[in-house]
C-alpha atoms as a PDB file:
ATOM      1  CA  UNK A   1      -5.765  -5.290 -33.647  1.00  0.00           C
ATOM      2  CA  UNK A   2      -6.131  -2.613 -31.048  1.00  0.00           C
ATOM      3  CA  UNK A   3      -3.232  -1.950 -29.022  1.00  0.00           C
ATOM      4  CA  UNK A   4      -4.503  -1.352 -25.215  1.00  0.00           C
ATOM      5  CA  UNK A   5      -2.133  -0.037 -22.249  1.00  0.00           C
ATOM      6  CA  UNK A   6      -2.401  -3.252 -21.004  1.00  0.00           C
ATOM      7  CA  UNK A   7      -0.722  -4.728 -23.830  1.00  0.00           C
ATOM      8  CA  UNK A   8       2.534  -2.762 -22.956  1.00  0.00           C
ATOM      9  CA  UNK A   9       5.039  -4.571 -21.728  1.00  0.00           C
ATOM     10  CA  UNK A  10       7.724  -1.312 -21.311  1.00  0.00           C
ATOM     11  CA  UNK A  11       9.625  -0.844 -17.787  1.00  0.00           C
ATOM     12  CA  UNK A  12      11.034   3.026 -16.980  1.00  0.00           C
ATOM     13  CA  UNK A  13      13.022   2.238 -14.291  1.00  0.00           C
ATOM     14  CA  UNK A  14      13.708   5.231 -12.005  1.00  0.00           C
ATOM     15  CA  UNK A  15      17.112   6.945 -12.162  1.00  0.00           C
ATOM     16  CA  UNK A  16      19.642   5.765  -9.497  1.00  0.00           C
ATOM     17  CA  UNK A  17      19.579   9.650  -8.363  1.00  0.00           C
ATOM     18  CA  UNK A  18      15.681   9.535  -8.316  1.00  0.00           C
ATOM     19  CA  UNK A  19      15.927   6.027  -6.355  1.00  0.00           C
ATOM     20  CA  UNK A  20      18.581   6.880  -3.942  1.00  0.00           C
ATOM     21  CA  UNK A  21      16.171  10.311  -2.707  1.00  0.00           C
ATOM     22  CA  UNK A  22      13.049   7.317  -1.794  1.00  0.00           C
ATOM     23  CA  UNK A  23      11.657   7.360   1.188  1.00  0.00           C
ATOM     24  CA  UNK A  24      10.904   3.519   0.812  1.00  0.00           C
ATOM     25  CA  UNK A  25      12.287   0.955  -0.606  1.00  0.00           C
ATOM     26  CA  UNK A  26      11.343  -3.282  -1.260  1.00  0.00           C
ATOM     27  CA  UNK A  27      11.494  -3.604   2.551  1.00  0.00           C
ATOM     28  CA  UNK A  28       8.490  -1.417   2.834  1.00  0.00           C
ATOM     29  CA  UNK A  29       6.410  -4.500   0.406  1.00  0.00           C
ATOM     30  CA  UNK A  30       8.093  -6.709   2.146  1.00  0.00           C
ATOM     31  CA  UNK A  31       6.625  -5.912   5.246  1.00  0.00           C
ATOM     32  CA  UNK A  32       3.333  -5.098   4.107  1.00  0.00           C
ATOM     33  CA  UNK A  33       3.387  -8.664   2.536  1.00  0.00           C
ATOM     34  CA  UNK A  34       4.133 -10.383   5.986  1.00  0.00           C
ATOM     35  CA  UNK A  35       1.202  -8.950   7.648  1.00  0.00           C
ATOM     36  CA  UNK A  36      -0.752  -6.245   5.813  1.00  0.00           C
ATOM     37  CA  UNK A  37      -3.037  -5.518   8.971  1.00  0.00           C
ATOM     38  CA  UNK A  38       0.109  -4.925  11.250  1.00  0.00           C
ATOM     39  CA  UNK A  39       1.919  -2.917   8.188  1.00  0.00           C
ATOM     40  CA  UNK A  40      -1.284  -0.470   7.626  1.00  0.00           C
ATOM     41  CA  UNK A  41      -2.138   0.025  11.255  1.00  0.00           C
ATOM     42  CA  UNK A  42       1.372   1.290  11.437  1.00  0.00           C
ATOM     43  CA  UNK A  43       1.066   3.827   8.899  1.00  0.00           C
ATOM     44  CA  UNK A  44      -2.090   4.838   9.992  1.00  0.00           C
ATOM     45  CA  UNK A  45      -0.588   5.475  13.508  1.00  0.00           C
ATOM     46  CA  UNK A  46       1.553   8.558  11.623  1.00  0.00           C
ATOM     47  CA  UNK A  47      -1.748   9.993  10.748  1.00  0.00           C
ATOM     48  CA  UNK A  48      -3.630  12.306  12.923  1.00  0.00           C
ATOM     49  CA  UNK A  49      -7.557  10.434  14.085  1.00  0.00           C
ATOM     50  CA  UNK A  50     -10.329  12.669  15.898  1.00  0.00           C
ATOM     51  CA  UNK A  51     -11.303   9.468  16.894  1.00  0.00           C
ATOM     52  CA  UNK A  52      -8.438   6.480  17.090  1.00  0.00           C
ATOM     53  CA  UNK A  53      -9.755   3.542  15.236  1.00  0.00           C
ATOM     54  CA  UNK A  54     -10.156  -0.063  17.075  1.00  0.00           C
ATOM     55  CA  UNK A  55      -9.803  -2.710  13.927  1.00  0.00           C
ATOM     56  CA  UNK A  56      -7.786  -2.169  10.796  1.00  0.00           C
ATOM     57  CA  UNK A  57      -9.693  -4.474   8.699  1.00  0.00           C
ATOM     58  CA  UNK A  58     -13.209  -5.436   8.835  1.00  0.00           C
ATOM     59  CA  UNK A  59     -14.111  -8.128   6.643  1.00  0.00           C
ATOM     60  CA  UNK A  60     -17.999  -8.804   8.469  1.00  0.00           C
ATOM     61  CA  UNK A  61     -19.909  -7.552   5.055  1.00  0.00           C
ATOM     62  CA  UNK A  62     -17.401  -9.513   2.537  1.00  0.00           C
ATOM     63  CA  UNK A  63     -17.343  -8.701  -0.243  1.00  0.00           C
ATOM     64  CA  UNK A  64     -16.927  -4.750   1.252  1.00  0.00           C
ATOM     65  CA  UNK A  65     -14.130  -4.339   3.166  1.00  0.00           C
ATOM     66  CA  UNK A  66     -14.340  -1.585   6.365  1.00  0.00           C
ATOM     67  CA  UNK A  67     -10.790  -0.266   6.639  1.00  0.00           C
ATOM     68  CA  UNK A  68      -9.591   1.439  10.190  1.00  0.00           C
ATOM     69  CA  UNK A  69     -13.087   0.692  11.775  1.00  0.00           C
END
């Protein structure tokens, strides 16, 4: 049998050093879990826009998703 990557089932955890210099942490999918359109809009608002979006998520064309319409 072929062995795939998705047949490996190994975890490398980060160090505690490594963890303890993140700038997020399992709040951050936490809150993007409550309410992803909220979450994203929010990180998009630390980004510079020429021209400032009006919907995060457009959905109109499923199955193609419009993002920061």
């Amino acid at each position: 049998m072929t062995e795939t990557t998705a047949d490996h089932r190994d975890s490398y955890p980060p160090t505690p050093e490594f963890a303890a210099a993140a700038n997020a942490d399992a709040t951050l999918y936490q809150r993007a879990a409550a309410d992803r359109e909220a979450f994203w809009a929010e990180q998009a608002g630390r980004l510079h826009w020429h021209q400032p979006f009006e919907q995060v998520l457009d959905w109109t064309a499923a199955p193609v998703a419009r993002w920061f319409v």
